[in-house]
Protein backbone atom coordinates (compact mmCIF):
# COMPACT_ATOMS: atom_id res chain seq x y z
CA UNK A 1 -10.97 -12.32 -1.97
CA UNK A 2 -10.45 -9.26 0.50
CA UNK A 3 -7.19 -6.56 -0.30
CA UNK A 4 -6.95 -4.51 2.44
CA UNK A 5 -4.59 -0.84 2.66
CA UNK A 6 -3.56 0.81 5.74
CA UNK A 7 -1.63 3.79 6.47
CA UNK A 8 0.98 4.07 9.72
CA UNK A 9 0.74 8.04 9.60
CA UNK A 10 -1.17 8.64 13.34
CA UNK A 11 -1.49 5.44 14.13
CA UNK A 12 0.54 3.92 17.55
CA UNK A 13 2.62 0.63 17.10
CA UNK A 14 -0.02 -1.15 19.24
CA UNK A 15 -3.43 0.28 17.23
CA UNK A 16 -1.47 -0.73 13.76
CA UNK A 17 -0.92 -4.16 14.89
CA UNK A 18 -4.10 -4.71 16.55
CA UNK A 19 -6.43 -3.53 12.93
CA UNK A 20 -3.70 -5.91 10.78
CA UNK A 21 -4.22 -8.66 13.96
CA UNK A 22 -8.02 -7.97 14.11
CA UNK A 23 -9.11 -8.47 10.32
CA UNK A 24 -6.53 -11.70 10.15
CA UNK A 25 -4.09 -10.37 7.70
CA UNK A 26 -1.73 -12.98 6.43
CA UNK A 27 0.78 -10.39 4.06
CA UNK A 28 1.50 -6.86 4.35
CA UNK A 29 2.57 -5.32 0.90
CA UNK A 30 4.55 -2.46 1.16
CA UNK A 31 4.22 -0.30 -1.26
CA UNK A 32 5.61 2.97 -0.76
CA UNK A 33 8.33 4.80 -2.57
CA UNK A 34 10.68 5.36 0.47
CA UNK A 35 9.95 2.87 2.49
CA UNK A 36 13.32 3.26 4.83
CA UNK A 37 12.59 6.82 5.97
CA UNK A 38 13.38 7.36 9.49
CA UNK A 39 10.38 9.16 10.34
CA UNK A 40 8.39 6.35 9.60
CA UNK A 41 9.25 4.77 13.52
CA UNK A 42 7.90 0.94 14.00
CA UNK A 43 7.06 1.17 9.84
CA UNK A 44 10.62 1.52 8.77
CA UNK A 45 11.78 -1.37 6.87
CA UNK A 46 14.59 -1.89 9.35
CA UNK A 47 12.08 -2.40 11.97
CA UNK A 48 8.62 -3.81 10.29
CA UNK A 49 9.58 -7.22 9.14
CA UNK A 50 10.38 -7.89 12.21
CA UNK A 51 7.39 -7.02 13.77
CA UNK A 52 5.32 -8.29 11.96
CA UNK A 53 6.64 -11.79 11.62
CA UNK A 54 6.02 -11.68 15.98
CA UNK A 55 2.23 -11.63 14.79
CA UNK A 56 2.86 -14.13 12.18
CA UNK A 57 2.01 -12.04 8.99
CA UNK A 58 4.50 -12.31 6.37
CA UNK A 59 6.30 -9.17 4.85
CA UNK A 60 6.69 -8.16 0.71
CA UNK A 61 8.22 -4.70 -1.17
CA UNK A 62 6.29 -4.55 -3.71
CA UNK A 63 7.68 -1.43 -5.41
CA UNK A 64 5.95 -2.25 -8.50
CA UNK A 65 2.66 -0.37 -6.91
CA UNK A 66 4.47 2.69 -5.33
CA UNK A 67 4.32 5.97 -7.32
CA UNK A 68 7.79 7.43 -8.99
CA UNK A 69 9.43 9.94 -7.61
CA UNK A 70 8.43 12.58 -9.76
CA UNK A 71 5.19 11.86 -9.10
CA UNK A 72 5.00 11.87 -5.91
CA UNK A 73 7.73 15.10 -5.90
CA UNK A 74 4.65 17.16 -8.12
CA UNK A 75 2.19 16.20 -6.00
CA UNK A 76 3.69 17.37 -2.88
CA UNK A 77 5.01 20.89 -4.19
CA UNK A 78 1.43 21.30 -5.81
CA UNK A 79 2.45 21.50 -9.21
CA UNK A 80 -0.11 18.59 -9.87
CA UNK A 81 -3.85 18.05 -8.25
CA UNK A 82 -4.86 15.01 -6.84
CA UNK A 83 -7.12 14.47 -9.77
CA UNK A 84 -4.08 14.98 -12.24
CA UNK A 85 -2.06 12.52 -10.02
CA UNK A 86 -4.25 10.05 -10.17
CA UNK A 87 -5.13 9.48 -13.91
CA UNK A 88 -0.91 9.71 -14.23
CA UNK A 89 -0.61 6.80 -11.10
CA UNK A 90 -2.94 4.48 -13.09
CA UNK A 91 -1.33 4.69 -16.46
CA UNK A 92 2.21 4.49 -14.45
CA UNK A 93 0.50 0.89 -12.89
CA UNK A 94 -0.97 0.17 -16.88
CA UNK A 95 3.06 0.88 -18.80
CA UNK A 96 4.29 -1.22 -15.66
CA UNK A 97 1.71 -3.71 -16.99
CA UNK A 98 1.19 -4.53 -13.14
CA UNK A 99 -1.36 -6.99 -13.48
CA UNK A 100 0.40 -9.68 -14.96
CA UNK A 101 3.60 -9.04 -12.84
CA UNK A 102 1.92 -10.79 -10.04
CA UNK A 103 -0.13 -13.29 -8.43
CA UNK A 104 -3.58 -12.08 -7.29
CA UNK A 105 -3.72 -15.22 -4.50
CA UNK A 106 -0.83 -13.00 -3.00
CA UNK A 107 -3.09 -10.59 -2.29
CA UNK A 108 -5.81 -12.59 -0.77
CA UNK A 109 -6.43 -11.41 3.09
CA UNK A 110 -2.84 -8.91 2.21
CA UNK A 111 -2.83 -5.19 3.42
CA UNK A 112 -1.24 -2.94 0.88
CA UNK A 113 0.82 -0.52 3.09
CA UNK A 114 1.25 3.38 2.99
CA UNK A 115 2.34 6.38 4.54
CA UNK A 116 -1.31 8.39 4.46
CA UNK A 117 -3.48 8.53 7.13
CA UNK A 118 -6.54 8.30 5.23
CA UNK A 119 -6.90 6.09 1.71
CA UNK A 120 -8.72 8.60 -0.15
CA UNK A 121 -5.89 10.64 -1.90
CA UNK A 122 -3.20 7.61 -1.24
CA UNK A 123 -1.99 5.53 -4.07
CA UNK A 124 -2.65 2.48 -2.15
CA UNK A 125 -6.42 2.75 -2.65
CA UNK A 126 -5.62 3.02 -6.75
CA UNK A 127 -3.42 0.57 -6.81
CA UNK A 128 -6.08 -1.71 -4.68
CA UNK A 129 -8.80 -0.27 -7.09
CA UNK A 130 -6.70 -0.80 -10.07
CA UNK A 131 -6.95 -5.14 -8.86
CA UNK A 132 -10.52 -5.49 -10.07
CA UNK A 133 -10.39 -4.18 -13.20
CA UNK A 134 -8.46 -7.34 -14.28
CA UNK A 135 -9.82 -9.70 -11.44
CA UNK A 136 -12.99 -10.83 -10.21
CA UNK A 137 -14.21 -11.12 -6.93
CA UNK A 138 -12.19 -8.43 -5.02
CA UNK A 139 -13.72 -6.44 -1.80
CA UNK A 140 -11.46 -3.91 -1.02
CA UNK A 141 -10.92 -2.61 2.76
CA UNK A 142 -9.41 0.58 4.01
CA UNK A 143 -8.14 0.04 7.76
């Protein structure tokens, strides 16, 4: 099984849809915190369903992944490190009990969506790293 996560942040319309297009993703799961923001352009949820179902890939909120917004709040004013953020992100995903809210086959050939340029200090890569630790057989890809 392959989970992918991408983030929108510097990426054009055309270069998002080509790496989703590319590596034959069948469901992107959004899992941001704000996922309406207007600054998001062609990612906003307004707008990104629709897209995507024109290159036949499905669309799911899944907000059961995205951080709170405290978290998130004492990350960005730097009241937290990244390190601190993380340990508190995984034992948010472990009270949610987020593993057995869901199907894994859901994720199968999925892209977990974020804001973040870059997965390493984005809580799409824990939540994708958090998958294996209760399922076998996951490859995990940042686009």
């Amino acid at each position: 099984m392959k989970i992918y996560t991408i983030g929108f942040a510097g990426k054009s319309a055309e270069e998002f849809f080509n790496l989703l297009t590319k590596n034959n993703i069948v469901k992107l799961i959004d899992v941001r915190l704000n996922n309406s923001s207007q600054l998001a352009g062609f990612a906003n949820v307004k707008h990104l369903p629709y897209f995507l179902k024109l290159h036949n890939i499905k669309y799911e909120y899944k907000p059961l992944f995205a951080p709170t917004k405290e978290l998130l709040q004492s990350y960005k004013n730097k009241s937290i490190s990244w390190e601190e953020y993380e340990k508190i992100f995984i034992n948010i995903l472990k009270k949610r009990k987020a593993e057995e809210k869901i199907d894994i086959n859901d994720f199968n050939n999925a892209v977990l969506l974020c804001s973040e340029k870059t997965a390493d200090k984005c809580h799409r890569r824990l939540s994708a790293e958090y998958l294996p630790k209760y399922y076998t057989d996951i490859e995990i890809i940042h686009l």
